[in-house]
Protein backbone atom coordinates (compact mmCIF):
# COMPACT_ATOMS: atom_id res chain seq x y z
CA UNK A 1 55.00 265.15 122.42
CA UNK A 2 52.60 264.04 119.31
CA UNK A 3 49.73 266.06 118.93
CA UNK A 4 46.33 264.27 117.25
CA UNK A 5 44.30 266.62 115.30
CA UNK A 6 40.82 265.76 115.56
CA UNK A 7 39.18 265.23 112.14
CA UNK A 8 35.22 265.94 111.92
CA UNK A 9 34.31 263.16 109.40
CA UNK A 10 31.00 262.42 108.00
CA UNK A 11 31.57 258.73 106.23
CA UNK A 12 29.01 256.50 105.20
CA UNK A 13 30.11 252.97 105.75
CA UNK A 14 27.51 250.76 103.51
CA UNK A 15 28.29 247.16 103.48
CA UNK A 16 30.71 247.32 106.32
CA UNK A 17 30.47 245.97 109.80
CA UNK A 18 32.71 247.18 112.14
CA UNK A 19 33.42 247.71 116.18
CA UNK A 20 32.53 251.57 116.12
CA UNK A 21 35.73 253.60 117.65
CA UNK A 22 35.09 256.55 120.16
CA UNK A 23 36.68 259.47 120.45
CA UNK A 24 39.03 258.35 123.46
CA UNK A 25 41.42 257.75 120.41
CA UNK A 26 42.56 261.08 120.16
CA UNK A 27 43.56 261.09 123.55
CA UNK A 28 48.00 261.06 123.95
CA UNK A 29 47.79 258.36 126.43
CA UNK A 30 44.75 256.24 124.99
CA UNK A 31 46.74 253.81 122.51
CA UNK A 32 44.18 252.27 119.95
CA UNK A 33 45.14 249.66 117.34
CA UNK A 34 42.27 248.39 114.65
CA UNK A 35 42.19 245.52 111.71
CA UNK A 36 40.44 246.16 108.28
CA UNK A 37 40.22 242.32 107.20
CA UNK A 38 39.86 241.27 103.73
CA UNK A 39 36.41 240.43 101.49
CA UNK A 40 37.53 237.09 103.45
CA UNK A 41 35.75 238.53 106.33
CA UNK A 42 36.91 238.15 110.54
CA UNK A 43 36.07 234.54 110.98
CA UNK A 44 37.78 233.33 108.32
CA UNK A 45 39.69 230.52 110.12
CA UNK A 46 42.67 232.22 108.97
CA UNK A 47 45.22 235.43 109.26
CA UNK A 48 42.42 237.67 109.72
CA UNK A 49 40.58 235.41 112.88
CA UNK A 50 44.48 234.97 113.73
CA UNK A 51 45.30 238.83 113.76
CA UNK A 52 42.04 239.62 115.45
CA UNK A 53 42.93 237.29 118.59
CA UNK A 54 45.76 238.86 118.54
CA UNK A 55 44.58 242.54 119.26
CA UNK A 56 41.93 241.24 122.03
CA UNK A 57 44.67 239.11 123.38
CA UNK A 58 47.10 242.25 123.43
CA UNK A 59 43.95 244.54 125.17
CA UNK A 60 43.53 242.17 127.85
CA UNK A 61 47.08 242.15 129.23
CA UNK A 62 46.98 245.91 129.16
CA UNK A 63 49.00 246.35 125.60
CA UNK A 64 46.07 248.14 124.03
CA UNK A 65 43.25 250.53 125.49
CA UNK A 66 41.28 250.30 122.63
CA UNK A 67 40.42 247.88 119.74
CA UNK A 68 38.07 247.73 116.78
CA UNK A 69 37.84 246.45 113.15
CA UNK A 70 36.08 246.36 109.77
CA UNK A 71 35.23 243.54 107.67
CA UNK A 72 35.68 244.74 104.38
CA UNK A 73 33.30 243.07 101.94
CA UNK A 74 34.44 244.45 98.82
CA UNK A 75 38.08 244.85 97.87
CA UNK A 76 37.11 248.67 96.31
CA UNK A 77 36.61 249.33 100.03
CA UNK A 78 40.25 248.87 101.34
CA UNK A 79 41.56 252.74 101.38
CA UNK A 80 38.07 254.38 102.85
CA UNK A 81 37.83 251.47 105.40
CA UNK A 82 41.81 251.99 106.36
CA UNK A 83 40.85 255.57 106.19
CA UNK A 84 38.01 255.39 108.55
CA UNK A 85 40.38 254.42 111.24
CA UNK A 86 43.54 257.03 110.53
CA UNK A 87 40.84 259.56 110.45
CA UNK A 88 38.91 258.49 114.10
CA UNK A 89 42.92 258.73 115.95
CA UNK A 90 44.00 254.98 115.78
CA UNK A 91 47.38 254.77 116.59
CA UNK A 92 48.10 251.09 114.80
CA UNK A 93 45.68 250.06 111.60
CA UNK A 94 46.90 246.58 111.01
CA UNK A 95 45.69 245.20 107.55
CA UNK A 96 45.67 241.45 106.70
CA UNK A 97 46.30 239.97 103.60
CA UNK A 98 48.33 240.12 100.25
CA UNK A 99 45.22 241.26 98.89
CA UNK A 100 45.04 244.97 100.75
CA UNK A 101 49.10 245.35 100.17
CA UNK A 102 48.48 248.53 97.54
CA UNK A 103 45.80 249.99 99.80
CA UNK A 104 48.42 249.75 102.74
CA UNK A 105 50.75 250.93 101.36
CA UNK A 106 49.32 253.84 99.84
CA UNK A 107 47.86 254.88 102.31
CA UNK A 108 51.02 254.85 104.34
CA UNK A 109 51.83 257.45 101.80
CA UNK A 110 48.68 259.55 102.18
CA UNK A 111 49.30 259.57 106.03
CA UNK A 112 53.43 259.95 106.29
CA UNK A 113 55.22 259.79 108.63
CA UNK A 114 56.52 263.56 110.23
CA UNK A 115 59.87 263.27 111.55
CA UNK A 116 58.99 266.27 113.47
CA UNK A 117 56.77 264.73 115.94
CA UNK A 118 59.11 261.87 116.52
CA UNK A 119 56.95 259.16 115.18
CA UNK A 120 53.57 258.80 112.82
CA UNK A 121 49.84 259.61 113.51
CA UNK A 122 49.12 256.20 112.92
CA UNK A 123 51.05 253.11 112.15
CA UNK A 124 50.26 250.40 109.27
CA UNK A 125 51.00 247.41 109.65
CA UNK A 126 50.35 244.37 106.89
CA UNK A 127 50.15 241.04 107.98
CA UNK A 128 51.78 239.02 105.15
CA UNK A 129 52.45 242.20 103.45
CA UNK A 130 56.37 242.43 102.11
CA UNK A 131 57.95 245.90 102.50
CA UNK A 132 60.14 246.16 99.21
CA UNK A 133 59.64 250.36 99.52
CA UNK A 134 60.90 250.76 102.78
CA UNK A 135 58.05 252.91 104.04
CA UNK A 136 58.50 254.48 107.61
CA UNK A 137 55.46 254.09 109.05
CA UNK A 138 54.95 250.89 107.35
CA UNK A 139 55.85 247.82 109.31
CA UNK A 140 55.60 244.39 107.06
CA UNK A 141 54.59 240.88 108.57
CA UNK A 142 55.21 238.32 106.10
CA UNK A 143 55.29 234.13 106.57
CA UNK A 144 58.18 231.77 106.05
CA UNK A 145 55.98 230.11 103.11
CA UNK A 146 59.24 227.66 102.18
CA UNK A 147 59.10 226.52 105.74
CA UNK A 148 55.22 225.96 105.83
CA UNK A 149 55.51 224.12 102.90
CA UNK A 150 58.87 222.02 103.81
CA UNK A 151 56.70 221.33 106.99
CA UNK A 152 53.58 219.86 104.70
CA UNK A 153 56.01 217.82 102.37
CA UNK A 154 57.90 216.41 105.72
CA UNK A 155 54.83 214.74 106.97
CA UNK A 156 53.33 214.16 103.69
CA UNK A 157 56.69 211.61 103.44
CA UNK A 158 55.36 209.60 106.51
CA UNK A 159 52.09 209.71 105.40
CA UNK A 160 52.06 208.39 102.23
CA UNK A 161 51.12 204.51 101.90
CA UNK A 162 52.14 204.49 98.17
CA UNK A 163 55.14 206.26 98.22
CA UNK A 164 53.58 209.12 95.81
CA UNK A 165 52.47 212.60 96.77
CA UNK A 166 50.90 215.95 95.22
CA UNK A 167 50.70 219.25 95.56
CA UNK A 168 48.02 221.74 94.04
CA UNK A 169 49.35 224.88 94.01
CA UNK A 170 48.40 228.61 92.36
CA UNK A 171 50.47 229.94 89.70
CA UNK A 172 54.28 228.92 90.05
CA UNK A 173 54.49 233.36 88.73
CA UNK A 174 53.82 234.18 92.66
CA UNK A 175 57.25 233.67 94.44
CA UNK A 176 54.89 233.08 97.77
CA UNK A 177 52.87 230.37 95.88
CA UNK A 178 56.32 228.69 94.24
CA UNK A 179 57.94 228.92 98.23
CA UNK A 180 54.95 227.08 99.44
CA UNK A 181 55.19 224.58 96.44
CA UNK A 182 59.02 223.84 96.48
CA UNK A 183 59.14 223.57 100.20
CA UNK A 184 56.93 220.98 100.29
CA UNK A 185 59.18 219.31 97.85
CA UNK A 186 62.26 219.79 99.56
CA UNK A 187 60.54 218.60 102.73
CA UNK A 188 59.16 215.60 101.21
CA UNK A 189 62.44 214.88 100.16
CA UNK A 190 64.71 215.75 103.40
CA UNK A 191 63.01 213.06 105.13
CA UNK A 192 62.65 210.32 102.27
CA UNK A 193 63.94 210.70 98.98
CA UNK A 194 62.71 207.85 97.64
CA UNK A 195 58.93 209.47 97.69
CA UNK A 196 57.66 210.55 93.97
CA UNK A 197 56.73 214.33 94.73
CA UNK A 198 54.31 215.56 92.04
CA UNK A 199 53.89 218.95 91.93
CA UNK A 200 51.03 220.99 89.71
CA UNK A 201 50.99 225.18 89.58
CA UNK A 202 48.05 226.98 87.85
CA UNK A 203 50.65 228.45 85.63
CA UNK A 204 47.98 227.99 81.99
CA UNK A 205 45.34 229.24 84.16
CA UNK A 206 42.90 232.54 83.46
CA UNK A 207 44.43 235.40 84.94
CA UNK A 208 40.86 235.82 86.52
CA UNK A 209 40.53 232.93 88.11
CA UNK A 210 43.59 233.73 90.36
CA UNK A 211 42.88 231.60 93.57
CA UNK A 212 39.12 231.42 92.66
CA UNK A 213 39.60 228.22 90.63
CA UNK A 214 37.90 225.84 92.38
CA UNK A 215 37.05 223.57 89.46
CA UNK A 216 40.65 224.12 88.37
CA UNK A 217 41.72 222.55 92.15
CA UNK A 218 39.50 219.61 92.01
CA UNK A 219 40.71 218.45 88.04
CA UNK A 220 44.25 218.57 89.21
CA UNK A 221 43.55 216.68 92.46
CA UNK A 222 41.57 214.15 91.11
CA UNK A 223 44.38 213.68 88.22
CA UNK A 224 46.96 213.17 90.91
CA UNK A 225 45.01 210.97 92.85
CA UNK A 226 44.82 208.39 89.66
CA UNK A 227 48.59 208.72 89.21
CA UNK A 228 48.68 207.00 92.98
CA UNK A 229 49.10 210.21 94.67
CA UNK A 230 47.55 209.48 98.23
CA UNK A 231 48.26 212.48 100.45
CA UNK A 232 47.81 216.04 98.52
CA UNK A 233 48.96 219.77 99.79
CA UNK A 234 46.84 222.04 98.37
CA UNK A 235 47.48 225.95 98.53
CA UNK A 236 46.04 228.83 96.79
CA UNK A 237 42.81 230.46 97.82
CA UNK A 238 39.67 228.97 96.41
CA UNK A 239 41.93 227.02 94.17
CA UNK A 240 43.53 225.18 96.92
CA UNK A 241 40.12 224.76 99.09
CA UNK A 242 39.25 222.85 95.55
CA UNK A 243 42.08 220.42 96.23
CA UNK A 244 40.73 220.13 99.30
CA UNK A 245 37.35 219.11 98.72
CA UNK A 246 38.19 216.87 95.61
CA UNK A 247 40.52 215.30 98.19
CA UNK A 248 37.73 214.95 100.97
CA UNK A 249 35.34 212.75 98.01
CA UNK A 250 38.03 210.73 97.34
CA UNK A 251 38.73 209.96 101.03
CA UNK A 252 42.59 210.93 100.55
CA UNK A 253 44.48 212.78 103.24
CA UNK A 254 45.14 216.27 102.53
CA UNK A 255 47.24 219.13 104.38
CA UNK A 256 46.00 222.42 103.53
CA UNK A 257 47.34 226.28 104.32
CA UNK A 258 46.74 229.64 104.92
CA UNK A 259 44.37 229.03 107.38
CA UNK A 260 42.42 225.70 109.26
CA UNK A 261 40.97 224.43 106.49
CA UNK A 262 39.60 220.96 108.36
CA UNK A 263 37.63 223.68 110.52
CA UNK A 264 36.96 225.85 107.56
CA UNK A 265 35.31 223.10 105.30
CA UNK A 266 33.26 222.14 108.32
CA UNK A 267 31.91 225.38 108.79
CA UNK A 268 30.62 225.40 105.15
CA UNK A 269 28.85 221.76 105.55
CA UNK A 270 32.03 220.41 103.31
CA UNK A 271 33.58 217.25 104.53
CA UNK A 272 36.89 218.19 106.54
CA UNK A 273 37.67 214.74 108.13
CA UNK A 274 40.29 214.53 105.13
CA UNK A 275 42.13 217.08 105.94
CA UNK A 276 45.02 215.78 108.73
CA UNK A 277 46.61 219.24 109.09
CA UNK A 278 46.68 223.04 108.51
CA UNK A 279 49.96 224.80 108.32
CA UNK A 280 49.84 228.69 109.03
CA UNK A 281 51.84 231.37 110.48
CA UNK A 282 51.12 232.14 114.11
CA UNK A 283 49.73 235.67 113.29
CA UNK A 284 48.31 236.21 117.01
CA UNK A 285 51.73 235.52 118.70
CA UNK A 286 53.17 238.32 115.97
CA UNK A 287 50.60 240.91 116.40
CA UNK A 288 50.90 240.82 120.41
CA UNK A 289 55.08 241.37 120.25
CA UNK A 290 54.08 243.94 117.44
CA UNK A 291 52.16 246.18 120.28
CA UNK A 292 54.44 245.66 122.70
CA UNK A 293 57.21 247.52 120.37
CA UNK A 294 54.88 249.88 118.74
CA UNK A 295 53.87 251.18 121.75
CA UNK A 296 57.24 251.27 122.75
CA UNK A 297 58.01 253.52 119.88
CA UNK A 298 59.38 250.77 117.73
CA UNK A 299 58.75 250.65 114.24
CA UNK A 300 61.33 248.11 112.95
CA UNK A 301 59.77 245.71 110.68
CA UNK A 302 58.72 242.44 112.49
CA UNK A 303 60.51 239.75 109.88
CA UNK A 304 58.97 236.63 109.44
CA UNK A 305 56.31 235.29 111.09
CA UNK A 306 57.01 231.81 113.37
CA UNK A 307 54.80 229.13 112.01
CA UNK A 308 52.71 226.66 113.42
CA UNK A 309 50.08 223.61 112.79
CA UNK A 310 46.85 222.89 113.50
CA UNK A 311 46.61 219.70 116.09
CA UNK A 312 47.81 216.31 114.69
CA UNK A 313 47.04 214.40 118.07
CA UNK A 314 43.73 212.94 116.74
CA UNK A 315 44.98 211.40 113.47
CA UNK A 316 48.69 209.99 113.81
CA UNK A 317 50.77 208.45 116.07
CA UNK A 318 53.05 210.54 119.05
CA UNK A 319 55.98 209.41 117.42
CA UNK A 320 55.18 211.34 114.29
CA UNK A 321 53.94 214.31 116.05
CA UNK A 322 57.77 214.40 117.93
CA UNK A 323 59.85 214.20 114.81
CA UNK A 324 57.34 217.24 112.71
CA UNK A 325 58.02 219.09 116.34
CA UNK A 326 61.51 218.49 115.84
CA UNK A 327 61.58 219.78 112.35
CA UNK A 328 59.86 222.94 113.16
CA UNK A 329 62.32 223.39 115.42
CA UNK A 330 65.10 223.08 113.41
CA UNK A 331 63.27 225.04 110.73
CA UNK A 332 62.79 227.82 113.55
CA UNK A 333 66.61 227.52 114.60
CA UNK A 334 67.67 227.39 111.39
CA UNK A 335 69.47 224.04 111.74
CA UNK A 336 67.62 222.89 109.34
CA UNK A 337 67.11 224.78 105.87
CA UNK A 338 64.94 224.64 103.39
CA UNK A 339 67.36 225.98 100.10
CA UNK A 340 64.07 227.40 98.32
CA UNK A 341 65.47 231.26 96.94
CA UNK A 342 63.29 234.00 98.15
CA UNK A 343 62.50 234.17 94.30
CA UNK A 344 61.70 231.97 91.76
CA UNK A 345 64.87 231.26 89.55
């Protein structure tokens, strides 16, 4: 049987909010799971909103007793925030985000797993977080980025009007960013090949200004719309949601990722109306299996992610939305295959 030892912990948590955890953790049969988001905050329309729906999702069926989270508003924050939670008896700490992989994973480390007791203290989990270490108390979520993408290039090809598209993409030197990039080629292309794919990575960009470049985003987009280009896919953090926006004030259609953009531009007063689609792993769906097995004393790592779409119903025809449903299934299946390496070549 796992014993918790209780931890006395004074912690200051300044600039954090959070769902406070009670001591009820600590308890054997009182299974807690909590997110630490990242600078991105909860309602970001994205894998952190996503993975949060998840865990109140998986506490009202009965999965989890207890939930909570932290909205981490400055990246120097990950490891105390993730240690807030290890240290008041959470049995999962799920992390979202590329961006909090090293805190993750280190503290993985810091908090190992004891093959004595049979399983870990607490589990980490990191949503779109790869595992190349093999850590044992480290399960990794990550997103079929060459199928999100192949998705985005598919309908792109029935989209287009002049037979051109683009896509504005972070450095081509992140093999997520490249998958993304190249899928939507190869998608463009499985369905027409006739369509001129235009494709334009960040690659001479400031190493600062990874996916912040907004201004970088809108150049490229605006270039790309002058070649003829007249539906864009734009991925990359702020870089992309640049795309996005230069796409919106040129009234071109644009499919973005990583999260609803559409919604997320609306929030912000932007105009959204441009954008037709978002393409994004189903995060909630993963985190809700990822309980069930946990719980179950399960800590295999979950694979990839299945992916999904934000709702086309309002802007194109039903004959459209059958054949991208078809192709997601045979994406899912894998019938159909993308032939984008895991690495860039």
């Amino acid at each position: 049987m796992r014993i918790k030892l209780i931890h006395f912990l004074a912690i200051v948590l300044l600039g954090v909010t959070a769902c406070t955890p009670s001591p009820v953790c600590f308890l054997e049969d009182v299974f807690c799971a909590a997110l630490v988001t990242d600078t991105r905050g909860l309602n970001d329309f994205g894998i952190n909103q996503n993975t949060w729906a998840g865990l109140e999702q998986s506490k009202a069926n009965g999965m989890v007793d207890q939930i909570a989270f932290i909205e981490s508003v400055d990246a120097r924050d990950y490891e105390k925030n993730i240690a807030f939670f290890v240290n008041a008896g959470y049995d999962v700490i799920i992390t979202s985000g590329i961006g909090l992989q090293d805190a993750t994973l280190h503290s993985a480390d810091r908090y190992p797993f004891d093959p004595t007791q049979g399983k870990p203290d607490s589990v980490f989990i990191g949503m779109s977080q790869p595992d190349e270490e093999s850590v044992p108390n480290f399960i990794s979520v990550t997103f079929a980025e060459d199928q999100m993408g192949f998705f985005a290039g598919a309908l792109a090809a029935r989209l287009t009007r002049t037979n051109i598209i683009g896509a504005v993409c972070e450095t081509s030197g992140i093999d997520s960013m490249w998958r993304y990039c190249e899928g939507f080629r190869a998608g463009a292309k499985y369905v027409d090949d006739s369509v001129e794919v235009v494709v334009a990575y960040r690659d001479a960009g400031s190493s600062e200004k990874l996916f912040i470049d907004e201004a970088w985003g809108v150049e490229n987009t605006q270039s790309l719309i002058q070649r003829g280009a007249d539906v864009i896919f734009a991925v990359g953090g702020e870089t992309g949601v640049g795309a996005l926006r230069a796409a919106a004030e040129a009234k071109v259609q644009a499919i973005g990722a990583e999260r609803n953009q559409g919604a997320a531009l609306a929030s912000l007063g932007d105009k959204g109306s441009s954008v037709v689609t978002s393409v994004l792993g189903r995060a909630s769906f993963t985190v809700q299996e990822l309980m069930r097995r946990v719980r179950a004393g399960n800590l295999a790592d979950a694979g990839l992610s299945p992916i999904g779409y934000v709702s086309l119903e309002s802007v194109v025809q039903k004959s459209l939305i059958l054949e991208m449903e078809e192709i997601l299934a045979g994406l899912a299946s894998g019938e159909i295959e993308t032939h984008v390496p895991v690495e860039k070549e």
